[in-house]
C-alpha atoms as a PDB file:
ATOM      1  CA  UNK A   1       0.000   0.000   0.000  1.00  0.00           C
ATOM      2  CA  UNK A   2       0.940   3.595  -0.729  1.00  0.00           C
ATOM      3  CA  UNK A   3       0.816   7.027   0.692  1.00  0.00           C
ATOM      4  CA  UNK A   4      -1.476   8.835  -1.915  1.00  0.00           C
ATOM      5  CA  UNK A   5      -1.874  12.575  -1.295  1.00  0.00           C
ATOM      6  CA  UNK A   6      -3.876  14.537  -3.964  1.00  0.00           C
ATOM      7  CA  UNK A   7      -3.382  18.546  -4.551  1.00  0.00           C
ATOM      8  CA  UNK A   8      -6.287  20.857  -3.649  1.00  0.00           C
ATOM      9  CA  UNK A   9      -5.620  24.850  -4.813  1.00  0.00           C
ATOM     10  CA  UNK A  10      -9.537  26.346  -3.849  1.00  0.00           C
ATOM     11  CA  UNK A  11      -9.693  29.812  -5.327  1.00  0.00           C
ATOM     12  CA  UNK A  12      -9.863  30.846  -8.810  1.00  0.00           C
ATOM     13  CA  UNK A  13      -9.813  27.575 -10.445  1.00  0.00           C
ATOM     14  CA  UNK A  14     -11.755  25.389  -8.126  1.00  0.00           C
ATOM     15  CA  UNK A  15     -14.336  26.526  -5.891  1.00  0.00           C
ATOM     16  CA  UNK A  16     -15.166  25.506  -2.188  1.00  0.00           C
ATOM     17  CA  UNK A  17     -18.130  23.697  -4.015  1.00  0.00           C
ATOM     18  CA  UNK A  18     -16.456  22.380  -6.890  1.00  0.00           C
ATOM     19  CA  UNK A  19     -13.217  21.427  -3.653  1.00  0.00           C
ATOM     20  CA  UNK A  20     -16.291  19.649  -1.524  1.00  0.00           C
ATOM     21  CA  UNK A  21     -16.908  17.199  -4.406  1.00  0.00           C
ATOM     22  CA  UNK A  22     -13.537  16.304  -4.953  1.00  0.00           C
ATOM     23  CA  UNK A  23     -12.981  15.747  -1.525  1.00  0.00           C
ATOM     24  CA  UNK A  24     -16.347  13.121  -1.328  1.00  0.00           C
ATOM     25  CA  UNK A  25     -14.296  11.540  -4.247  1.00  0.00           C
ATOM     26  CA  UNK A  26     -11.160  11.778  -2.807  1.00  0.00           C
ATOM     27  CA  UNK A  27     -12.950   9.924   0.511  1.00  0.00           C
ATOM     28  CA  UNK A  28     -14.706   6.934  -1.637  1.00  0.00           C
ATOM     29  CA  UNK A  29     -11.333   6.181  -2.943  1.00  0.00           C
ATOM     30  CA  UNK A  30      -9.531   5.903  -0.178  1.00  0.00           C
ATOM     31  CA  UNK A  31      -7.250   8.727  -0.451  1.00  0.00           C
ATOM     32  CA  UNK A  32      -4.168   9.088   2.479  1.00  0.00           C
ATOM     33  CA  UNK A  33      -4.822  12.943   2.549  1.00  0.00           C
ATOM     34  CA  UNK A  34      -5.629  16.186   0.445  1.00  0.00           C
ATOM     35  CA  UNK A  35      -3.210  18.859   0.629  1.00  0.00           C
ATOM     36  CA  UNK A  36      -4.787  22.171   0.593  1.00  0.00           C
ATOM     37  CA  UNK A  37      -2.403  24.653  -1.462  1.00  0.00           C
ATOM     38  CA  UNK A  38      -1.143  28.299  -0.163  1.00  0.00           C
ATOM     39  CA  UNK A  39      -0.414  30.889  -2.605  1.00  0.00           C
ATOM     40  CA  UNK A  40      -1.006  34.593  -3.788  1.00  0.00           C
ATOM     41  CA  UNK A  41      -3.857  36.216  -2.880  1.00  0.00           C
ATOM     42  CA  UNK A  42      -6.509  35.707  -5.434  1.00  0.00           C
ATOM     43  CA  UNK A  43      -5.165  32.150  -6.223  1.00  0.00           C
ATOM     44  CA  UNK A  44      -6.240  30.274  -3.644  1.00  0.00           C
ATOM     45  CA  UNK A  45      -8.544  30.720  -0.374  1.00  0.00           C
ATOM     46  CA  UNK A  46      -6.279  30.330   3.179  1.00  0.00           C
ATOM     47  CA  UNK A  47      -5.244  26.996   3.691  1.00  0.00           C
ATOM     48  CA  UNK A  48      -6.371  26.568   6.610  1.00  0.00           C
ATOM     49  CA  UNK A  49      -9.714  28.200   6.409  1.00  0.00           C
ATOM     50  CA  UNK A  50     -10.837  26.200   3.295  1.00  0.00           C
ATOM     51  CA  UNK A  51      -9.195  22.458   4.834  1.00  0.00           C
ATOM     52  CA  UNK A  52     -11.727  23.113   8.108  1.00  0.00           C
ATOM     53  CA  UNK A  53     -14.530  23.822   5.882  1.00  0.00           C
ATOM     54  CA  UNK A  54     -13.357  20.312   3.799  1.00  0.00           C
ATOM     55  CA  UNK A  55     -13.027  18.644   6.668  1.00  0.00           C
ATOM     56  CA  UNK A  56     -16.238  19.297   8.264  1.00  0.00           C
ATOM     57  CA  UNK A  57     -18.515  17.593   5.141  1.00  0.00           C
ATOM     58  CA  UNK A  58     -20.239  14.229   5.617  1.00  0.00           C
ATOM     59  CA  UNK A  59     -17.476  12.448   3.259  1.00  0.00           C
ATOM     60  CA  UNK A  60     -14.609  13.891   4.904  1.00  0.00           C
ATOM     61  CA  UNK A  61     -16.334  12.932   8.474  1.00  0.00           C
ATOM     62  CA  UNK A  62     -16.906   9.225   7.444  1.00  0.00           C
ATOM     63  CA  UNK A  63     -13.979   8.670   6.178  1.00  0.00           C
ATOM     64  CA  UNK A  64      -9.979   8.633   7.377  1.00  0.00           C
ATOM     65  CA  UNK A  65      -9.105  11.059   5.080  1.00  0.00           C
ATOM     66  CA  UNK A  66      -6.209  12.918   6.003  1.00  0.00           C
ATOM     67  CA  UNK A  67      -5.385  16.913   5.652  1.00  0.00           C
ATOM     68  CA  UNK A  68      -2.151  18.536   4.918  1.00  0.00           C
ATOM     69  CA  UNK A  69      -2.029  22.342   5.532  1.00  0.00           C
ATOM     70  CA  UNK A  70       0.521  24.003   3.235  1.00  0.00           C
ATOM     71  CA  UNK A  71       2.114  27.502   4.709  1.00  0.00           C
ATOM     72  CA  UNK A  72       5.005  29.501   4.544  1.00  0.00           C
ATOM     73  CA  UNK A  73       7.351  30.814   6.747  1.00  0.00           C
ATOM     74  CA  UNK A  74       6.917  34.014   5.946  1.00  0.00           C
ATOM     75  CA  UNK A  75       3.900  36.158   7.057  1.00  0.00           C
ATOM     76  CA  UNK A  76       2.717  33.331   9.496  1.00  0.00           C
ATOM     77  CA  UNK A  77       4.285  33.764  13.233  1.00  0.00           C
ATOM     78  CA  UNK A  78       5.830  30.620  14.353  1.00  0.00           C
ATOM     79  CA  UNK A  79       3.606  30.295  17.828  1.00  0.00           C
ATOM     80  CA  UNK A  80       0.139  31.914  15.067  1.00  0.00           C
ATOM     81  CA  UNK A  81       0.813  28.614  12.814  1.00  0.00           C
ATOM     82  CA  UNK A  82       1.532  26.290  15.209  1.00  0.00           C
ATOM     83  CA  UNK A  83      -1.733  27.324  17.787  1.00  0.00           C
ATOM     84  CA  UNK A  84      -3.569  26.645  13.939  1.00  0.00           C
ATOM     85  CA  UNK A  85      -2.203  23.764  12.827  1.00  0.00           C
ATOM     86  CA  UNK A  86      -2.418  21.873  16.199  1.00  0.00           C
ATOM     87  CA  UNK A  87      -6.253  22.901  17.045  1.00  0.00           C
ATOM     88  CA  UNK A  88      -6.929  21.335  13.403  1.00  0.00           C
ATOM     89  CA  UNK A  89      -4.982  18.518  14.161  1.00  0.00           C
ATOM     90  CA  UNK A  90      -7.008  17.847  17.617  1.00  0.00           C
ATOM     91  CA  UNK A  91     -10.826  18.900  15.710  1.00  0.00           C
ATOM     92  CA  UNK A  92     -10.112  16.020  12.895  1.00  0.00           C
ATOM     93  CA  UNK A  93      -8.726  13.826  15.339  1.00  0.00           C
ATOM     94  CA  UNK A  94      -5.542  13.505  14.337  1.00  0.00           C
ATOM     95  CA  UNK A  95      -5.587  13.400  10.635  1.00  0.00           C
ATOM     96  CA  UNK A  96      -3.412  16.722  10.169  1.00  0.00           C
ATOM     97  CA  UNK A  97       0.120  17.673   8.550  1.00  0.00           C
ATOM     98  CA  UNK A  98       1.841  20.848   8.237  1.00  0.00           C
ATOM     99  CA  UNK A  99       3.341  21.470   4.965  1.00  0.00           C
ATOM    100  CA  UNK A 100       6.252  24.360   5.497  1.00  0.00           C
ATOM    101  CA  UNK A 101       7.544  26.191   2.812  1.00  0.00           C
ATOM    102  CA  UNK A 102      10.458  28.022   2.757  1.00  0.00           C
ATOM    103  CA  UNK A 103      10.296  31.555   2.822  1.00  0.00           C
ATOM    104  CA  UNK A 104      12.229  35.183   3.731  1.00  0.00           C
ATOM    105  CA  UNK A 105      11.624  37.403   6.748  1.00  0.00           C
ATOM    106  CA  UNK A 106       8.281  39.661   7.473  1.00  0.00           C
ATOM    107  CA  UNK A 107       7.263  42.395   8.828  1.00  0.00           C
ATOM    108  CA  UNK A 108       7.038  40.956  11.640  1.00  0.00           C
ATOM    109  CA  UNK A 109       9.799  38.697  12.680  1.00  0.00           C
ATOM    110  CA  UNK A 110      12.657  40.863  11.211  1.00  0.00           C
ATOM    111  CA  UNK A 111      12.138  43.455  13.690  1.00  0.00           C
ATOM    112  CA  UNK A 112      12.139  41.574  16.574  1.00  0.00           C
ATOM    113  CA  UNK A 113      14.847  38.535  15.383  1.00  0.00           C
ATOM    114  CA  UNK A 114      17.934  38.826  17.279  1.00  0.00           C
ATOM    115  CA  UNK A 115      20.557  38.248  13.950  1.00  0.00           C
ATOM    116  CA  UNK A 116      17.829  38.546  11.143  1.00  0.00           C
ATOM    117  CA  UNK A 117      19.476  37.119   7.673  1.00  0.00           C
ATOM    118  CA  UNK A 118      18.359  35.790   4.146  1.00  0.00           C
ATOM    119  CA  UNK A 119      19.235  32.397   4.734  1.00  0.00           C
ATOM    120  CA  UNK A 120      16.032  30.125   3.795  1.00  0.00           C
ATOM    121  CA  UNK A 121      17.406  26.688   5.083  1.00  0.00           C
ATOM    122  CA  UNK A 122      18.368  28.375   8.410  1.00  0.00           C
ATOM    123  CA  UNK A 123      15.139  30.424   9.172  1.00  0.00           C
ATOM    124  CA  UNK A 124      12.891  27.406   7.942  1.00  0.00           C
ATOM    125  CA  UNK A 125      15.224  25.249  10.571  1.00  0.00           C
ATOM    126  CA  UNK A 126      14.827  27.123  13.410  1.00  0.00           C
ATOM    127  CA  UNK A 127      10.544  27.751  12.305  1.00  0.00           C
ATOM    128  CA  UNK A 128      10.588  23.740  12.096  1.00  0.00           C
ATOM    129  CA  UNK A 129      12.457  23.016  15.427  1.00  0.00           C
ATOM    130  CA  UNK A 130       9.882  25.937  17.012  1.00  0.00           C
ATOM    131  CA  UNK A 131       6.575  23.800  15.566  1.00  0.00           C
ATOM    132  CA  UNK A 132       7.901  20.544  16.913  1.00  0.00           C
ATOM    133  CA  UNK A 133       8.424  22.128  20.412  1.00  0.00           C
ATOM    134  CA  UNK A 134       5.309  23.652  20.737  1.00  0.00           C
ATOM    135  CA  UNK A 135       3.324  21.006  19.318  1.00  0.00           C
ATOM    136  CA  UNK A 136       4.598  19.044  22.611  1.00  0.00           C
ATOM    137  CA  UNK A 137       4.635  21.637  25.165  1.00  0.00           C
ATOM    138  CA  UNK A 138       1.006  20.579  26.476  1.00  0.00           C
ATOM    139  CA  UNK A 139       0.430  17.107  26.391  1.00  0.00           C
ATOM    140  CA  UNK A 140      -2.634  15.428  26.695  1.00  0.00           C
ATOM    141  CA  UNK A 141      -1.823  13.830  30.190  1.00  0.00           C
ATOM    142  CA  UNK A 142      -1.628  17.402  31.438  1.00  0.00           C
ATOM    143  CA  UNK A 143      -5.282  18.061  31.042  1.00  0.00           C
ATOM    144  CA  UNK A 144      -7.449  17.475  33.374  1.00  0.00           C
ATOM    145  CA  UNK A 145     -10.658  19.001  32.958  1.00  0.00           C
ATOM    146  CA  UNK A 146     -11.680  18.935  36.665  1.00  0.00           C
ATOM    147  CA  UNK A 147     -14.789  21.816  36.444  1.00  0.00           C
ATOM    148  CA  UNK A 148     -15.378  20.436  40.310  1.00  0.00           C
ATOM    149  CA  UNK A 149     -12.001  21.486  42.045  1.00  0.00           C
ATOM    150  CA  UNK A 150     -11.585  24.470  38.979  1.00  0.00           C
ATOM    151  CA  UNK A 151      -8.667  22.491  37.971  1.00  0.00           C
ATOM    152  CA  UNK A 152      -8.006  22.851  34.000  1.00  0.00           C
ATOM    153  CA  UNK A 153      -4.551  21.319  33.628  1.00  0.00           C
ATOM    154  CA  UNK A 154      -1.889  20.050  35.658  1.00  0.00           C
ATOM    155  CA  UNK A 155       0.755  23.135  34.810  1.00  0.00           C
ATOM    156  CA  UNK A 156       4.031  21.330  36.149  1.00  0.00           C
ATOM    157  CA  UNK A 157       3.220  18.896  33.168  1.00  0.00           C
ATOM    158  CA  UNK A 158       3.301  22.014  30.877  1.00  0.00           C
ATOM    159  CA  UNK A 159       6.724  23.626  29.315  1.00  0.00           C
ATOM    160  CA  UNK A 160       7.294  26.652  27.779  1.00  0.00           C
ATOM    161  CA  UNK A 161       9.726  26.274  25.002  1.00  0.00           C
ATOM    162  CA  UNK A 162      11.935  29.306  25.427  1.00  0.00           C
ATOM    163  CA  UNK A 163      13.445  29.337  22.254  1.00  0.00           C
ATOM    164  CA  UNK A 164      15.621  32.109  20.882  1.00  0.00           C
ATOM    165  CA  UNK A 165      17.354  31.860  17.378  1.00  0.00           C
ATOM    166  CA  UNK A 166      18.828  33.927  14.519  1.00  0.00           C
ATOM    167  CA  UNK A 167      15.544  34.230  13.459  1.00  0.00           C
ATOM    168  CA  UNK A 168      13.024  33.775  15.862  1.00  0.00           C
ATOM    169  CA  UNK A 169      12.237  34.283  19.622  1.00  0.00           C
ATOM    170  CA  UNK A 170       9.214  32.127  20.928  1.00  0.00           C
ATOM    171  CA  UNK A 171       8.336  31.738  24.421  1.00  0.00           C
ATOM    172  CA  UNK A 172       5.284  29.493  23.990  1.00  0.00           C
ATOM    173  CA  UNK A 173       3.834  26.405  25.204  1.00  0.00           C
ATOM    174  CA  UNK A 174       0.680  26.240  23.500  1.00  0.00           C
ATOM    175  CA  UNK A 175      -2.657  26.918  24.838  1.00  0.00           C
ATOM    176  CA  UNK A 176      -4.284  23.604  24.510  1.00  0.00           C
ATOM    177  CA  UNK A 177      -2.603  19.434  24.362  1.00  0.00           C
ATOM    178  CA  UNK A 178      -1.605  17.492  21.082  1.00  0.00           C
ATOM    179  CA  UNK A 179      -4.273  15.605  19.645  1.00  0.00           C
ATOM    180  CA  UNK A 180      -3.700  11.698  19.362  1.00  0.00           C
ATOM    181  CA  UNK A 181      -1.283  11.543  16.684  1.00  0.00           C
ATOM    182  CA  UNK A 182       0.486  14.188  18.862  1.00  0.00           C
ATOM    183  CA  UNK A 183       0.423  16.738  17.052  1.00  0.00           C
ATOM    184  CA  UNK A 184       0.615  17.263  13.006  1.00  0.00           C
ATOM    185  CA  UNK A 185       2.891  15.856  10.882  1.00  0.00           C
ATOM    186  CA  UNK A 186       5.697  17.835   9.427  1.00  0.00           C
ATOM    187  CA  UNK A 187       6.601  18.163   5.974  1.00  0.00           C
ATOM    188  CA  UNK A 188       8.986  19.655   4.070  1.00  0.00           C
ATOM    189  CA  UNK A 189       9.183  19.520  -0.029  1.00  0.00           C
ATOM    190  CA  UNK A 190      12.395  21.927  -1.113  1.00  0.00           C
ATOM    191  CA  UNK A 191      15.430  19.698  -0.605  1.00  0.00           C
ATOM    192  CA  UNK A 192      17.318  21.773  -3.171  1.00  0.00           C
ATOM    193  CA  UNK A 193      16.492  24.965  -0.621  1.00  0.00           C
ATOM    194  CA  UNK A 194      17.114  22.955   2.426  1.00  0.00           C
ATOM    195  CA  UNK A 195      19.352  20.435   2.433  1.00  0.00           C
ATOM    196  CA  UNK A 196      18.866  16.311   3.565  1.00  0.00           C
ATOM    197  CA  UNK A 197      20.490  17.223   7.104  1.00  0.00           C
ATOM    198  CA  UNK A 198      17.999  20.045   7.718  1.00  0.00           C
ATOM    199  CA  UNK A 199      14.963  17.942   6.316  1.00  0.00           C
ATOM    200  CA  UNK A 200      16.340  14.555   8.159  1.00  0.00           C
ATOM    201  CA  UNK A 201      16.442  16.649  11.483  1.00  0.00           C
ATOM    202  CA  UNK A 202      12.969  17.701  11.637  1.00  0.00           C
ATOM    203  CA  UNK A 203      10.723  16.410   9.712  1.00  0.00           C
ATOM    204  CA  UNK A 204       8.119  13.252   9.342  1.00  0.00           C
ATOM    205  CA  UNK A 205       7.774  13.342   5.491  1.00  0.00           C
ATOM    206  CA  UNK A 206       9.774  14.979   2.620  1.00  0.00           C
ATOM    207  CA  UNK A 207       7.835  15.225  -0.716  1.00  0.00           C
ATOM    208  CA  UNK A 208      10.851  15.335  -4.011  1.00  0.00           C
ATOM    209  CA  UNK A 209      10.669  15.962  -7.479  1.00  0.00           C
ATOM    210  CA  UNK A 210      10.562  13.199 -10.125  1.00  0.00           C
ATOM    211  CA  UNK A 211      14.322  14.110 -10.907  1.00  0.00           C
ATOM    212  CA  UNK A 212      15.324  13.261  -7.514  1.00  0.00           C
ATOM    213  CA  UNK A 213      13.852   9.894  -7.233  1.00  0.00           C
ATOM    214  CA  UNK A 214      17.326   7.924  -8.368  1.00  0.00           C
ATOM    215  CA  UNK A 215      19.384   8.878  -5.454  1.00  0.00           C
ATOM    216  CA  UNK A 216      16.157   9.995  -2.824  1.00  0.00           C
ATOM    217  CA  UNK A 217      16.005   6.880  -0.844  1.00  0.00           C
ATOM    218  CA  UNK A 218      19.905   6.773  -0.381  1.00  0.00           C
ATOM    219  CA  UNK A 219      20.508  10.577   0.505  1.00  0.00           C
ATOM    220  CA  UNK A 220      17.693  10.668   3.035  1.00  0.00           C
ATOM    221  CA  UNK A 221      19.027   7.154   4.527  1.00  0.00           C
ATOM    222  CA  UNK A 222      22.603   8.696   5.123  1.00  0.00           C
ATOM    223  CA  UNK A 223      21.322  12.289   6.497  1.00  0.00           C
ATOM    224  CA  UNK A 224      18.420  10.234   8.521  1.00  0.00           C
ATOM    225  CA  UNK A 225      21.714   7.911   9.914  1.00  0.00           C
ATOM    226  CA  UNK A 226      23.982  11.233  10.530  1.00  0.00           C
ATOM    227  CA  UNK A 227      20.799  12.676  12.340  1.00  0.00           C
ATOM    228  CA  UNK A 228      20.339   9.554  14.812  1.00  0.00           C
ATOM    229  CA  UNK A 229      17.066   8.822  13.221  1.00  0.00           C
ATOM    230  CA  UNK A 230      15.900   5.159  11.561  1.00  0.00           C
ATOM    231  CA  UNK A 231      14.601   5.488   7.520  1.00  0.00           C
ATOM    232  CA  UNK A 232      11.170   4.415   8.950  1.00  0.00           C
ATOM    233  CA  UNK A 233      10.930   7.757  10.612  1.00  0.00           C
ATOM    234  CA  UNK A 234      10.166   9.539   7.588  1.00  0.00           C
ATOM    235  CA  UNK A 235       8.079   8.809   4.645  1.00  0.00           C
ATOM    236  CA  UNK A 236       9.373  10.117   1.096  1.00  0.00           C
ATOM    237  CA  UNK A 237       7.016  10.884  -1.797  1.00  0.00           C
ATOM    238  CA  UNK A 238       7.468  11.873  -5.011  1.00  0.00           C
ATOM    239  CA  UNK A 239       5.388  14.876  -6.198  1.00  0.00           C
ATOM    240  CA  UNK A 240       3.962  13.904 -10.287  1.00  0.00           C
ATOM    241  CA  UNK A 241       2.453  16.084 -12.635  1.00  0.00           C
ATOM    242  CA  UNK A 242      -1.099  14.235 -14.052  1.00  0.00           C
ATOM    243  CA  UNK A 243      -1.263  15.160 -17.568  1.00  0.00           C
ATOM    244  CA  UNK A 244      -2.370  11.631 -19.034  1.00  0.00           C
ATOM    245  CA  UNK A 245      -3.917   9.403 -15.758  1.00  0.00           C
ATOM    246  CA  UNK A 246      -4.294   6.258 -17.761  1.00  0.00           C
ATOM    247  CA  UNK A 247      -0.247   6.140 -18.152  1.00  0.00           C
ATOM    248  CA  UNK A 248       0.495   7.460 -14.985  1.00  0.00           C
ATOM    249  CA  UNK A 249      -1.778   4.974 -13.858  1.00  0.00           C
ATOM    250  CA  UNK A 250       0.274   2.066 -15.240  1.00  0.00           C
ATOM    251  CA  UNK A 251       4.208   3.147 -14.504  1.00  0.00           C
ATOM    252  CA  UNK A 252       3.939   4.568 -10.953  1.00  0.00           C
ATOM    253  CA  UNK A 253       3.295   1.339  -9.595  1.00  0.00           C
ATOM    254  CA  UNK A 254       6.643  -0.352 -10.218  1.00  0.00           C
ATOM    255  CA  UNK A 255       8.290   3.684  -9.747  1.00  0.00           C
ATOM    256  CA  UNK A 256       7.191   3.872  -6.301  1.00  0.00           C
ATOM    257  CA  UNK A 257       8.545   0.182  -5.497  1.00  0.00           C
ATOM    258  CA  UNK A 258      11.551   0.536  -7.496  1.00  0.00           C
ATOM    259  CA  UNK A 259      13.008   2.978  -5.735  1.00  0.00           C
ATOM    260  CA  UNK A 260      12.157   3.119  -1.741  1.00  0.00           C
ATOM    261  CA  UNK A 261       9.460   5.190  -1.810  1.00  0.00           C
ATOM    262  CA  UNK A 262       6.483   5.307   0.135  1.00  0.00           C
ATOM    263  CA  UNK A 263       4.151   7.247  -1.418  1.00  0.00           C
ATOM    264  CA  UNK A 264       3.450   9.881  -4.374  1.00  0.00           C
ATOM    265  CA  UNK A 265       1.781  13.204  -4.390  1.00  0.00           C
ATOM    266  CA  UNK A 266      -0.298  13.555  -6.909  1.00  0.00           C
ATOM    267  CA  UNK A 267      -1.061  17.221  -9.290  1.00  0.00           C
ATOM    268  CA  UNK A 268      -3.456  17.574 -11.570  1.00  0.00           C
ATOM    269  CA  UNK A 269      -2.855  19.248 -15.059  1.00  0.00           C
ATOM    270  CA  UNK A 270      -6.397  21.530 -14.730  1.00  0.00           C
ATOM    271  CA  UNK A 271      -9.995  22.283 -12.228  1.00  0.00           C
ATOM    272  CA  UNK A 272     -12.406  19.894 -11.124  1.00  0.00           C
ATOM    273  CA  UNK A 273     -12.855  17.780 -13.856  1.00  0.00           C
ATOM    274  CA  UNK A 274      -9.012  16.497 -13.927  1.00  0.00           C
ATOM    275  CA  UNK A 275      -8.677  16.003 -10.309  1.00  0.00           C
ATOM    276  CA  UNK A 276     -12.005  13.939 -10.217  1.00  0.00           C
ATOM    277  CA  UNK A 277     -10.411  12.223 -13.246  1.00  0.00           C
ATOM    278  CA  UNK A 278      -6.805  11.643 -11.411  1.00  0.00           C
ATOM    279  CA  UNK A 279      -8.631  10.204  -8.436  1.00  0.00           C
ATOM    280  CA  UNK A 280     -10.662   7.740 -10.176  1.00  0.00           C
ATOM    281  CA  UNK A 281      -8.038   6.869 -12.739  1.00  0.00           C
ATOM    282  CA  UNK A 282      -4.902   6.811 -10.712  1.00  0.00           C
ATOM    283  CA  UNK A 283      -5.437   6.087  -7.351  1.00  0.00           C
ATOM    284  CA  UNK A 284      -7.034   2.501  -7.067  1.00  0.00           C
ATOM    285  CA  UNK A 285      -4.021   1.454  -8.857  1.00  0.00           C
ATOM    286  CA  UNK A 286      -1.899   2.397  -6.248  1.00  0.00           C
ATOM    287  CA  UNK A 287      -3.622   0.475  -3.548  1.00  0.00           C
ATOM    288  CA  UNK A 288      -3.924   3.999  -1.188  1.00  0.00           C
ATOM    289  CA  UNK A 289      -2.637   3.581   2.735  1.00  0.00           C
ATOM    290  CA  UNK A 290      -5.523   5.056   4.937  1.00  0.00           C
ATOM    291  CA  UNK A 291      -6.033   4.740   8.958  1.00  0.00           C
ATOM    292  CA  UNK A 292      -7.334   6.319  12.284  1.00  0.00           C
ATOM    293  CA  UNK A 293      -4.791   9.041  12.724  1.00  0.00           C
ATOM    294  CA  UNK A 294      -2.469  10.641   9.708  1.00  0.00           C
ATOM    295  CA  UNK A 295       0.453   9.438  11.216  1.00  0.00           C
ATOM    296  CA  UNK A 296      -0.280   5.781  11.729  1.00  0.00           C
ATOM    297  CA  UNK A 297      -1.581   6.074   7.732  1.00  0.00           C
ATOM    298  CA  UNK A 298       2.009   7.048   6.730  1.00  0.00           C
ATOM    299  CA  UNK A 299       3.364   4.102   9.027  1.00  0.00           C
ATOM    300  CA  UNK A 300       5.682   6.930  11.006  1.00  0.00           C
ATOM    301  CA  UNK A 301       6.644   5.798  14.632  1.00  0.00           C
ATOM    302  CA  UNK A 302       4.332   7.012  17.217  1.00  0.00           C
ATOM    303  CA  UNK A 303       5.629  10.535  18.849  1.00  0.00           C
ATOM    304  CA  UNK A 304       6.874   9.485  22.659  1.00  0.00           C
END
C-alpha cells in the first residue's frame, strides 16, 4: 500500500463547491490525505480556512481522510501557525500535517529577530524546530478538565519552550494538548532549498521531485543515519504532474517500489474535472494507505 496525497488549490480555479466534491471523491477512494495549497492572494482561499470547511462535510467525516495544511514561513508567526495547525490537528482527530515552505523574513519577525538574515534553510530550521516544540509543550496527560475542584490542567506537566534563534524568539507552550497523533505531521518539499540534514532533522515526510527519485532513498538514509534517526521515521514521496492518468496509472506502480518510496503526491494538469479524473483513474491502482490518525496512515513511529 501507498501514501497517496492529492493537490487541492480552492480559489480561482476550483471553488469551495467544486473542492467539496472532490474531496467526497477523494474519501470513496480511499485517499491518504488532500493537501490544501497556499499561494497569492486571489489564487487560492487560506489553507487553513478552506481544509476546516473540507473537513467538516459528511465524506470527509466518514472517512480517514487525512489533511495537509501548506504555509510559509513568511507572514505566518511561528507560535500563530503552530496554535492553527495543532487545534486542526485535535478537531479532525488527528488526521493533520503541516506542509512548510520556505520563505524570507516579514514584517514581523525581522524586527524583533535577534541576527535577522536571508538564509532560507536556516530560518525554515529554526521555524521547524519551534513547531515541533510547541506542538509538545502541552500534552494530553496534562489536562485534566476537573470543572469540580476548577482544575483545568496540571501546569508542572506544561513547558514553555523558550526558544531564541537567529531568526526567531518564541516563548510558547501552547494553549491547549496534542491531539492523538500528537500533534501534526511535518513536511517539508524543497530539498534543493534545504538540504537532507535540515529535512532529516525535523521532519516526518519529505515530498521530491521526479528528478530526484534515483538517489532519494539513499541521501535521506545517510542524512536520517547522521541525524540519529531510523529510515522508517520519515516517509518520502514523489510529487507527479497528471497530464495523461491512464499512463500514470500504469508506470507509478513499479516507480514507487523501485526505488524506496512510500508514497506519491499527486497534481493535476487543470480544475475539477481532472482532479475527479486523477482520483478515479490513478489512485485505485496504487492500492492507497488510509487509517485512524495521519500518522499511523504514513506508518511513522508514534511521537513518545
Amino acid at each position: 500500500m501507498s501514501i497517496i496525497i492529492v493537490d487541492l488549490a480552492a480559489g480561482t480555479t476550483i471553488s469551495p463547491s467544486d473542492a467539496a466534491d472532490i474531496t467526497k471523491a477523494a474519501a470513496d477512494a480511499g485517499v491518504t490525505a488532500i493537501r490544501v495549497l497556499d499561494g497569492a492572494p486571489g489564487q487560492t482561499l487560506d489553507a487553513s480556512v478552506i481544509a476546516s470547511y473540507l473537513a467538516g462535510t459528511d465524506a470527509a467525516l466518514q472517512s480517514h481522510l487525512g489533511w495537509i495544511l501548506e504555509a510559509s514561513t513568511s507572514h505566518n508567526a511561528p507560535m500563530n501557525l503552530a496554535r492553527r495547525s495543532n487545534s486542526f490537528d485535535r478537531a479532525t482527530g488527528g488526521r493533520a500535517a503541516l506542509a512548510l515552505r520556505a520563505g524570507d523574513g516579514d514584517e514581523v519577525s525581522d524586527p524583533v529577530a535577534p541576527n535577522p538574515g536571508s538564509d532560507r534553510s536556516a530560518r525554515w530550521d529554526e521555524y521547524a524546530q519551534i513547531l515541533k516544540g510547541l506542538w509538545t509543550s502541552f500534552p494530553p496527560a496534562a489536562l485534566v478538565g476537573d470543572q469540580n475542584g476548577e482544575v483545568f490542567a496540571e501546569n508542572t506537566r506544561i513547558k514553555p519552550l523558550d526558544f531564541e534563534g537567529d531568526y526567531y524568539r518564541v516563548a510558547g507552550p501552547l494553549d491547549g494538548p496534542a491531539s492523538p497523533q500528537g500533534g501534526p505531521l511535518l513536511i517539508a518539499d524543497d530539498v534543493d532549498t534545504l538540504g537532507w540534514d535540515v529535512i532529516a532533522r525535523n521532519t516526518d515526510v519529505v515530498v521530491i521531485d521526479r528528478k530526484a527519485v534515483p538517489t532519494a532513498d539513499t541521501d535521506l538514509s545517510a542524512a536520517l543515519a547522521r541525524a540519529g534517526r531510523p529510515r522508517e521515521s520519515v516517509a518520502l514521496v514523489v510529487r507527479v504532474d497528471v497530464t495523461e492518468p491512464e499512463a500514470v496509472a500504469a508506470t507509478l506502480p513499479d516507480l514507487v517500489a523501485e526505488h524506496g518510496l512510500d508514497g506519491v503526491e499527486l497534481v493535476a494538469a487543470g480544475g475539477k474535472d481532472d482532479v475527479l479524473a486523477l482520483i478515479a483513474e490513478v489512485v485505485p491502482a496504487l492500492l492507497p494507505s488510509t487509517d485512524a490518525t495521519l500518522r499511523s496512515a504514513f506508518s511513522l513511529t508514534p511521537t513518545a
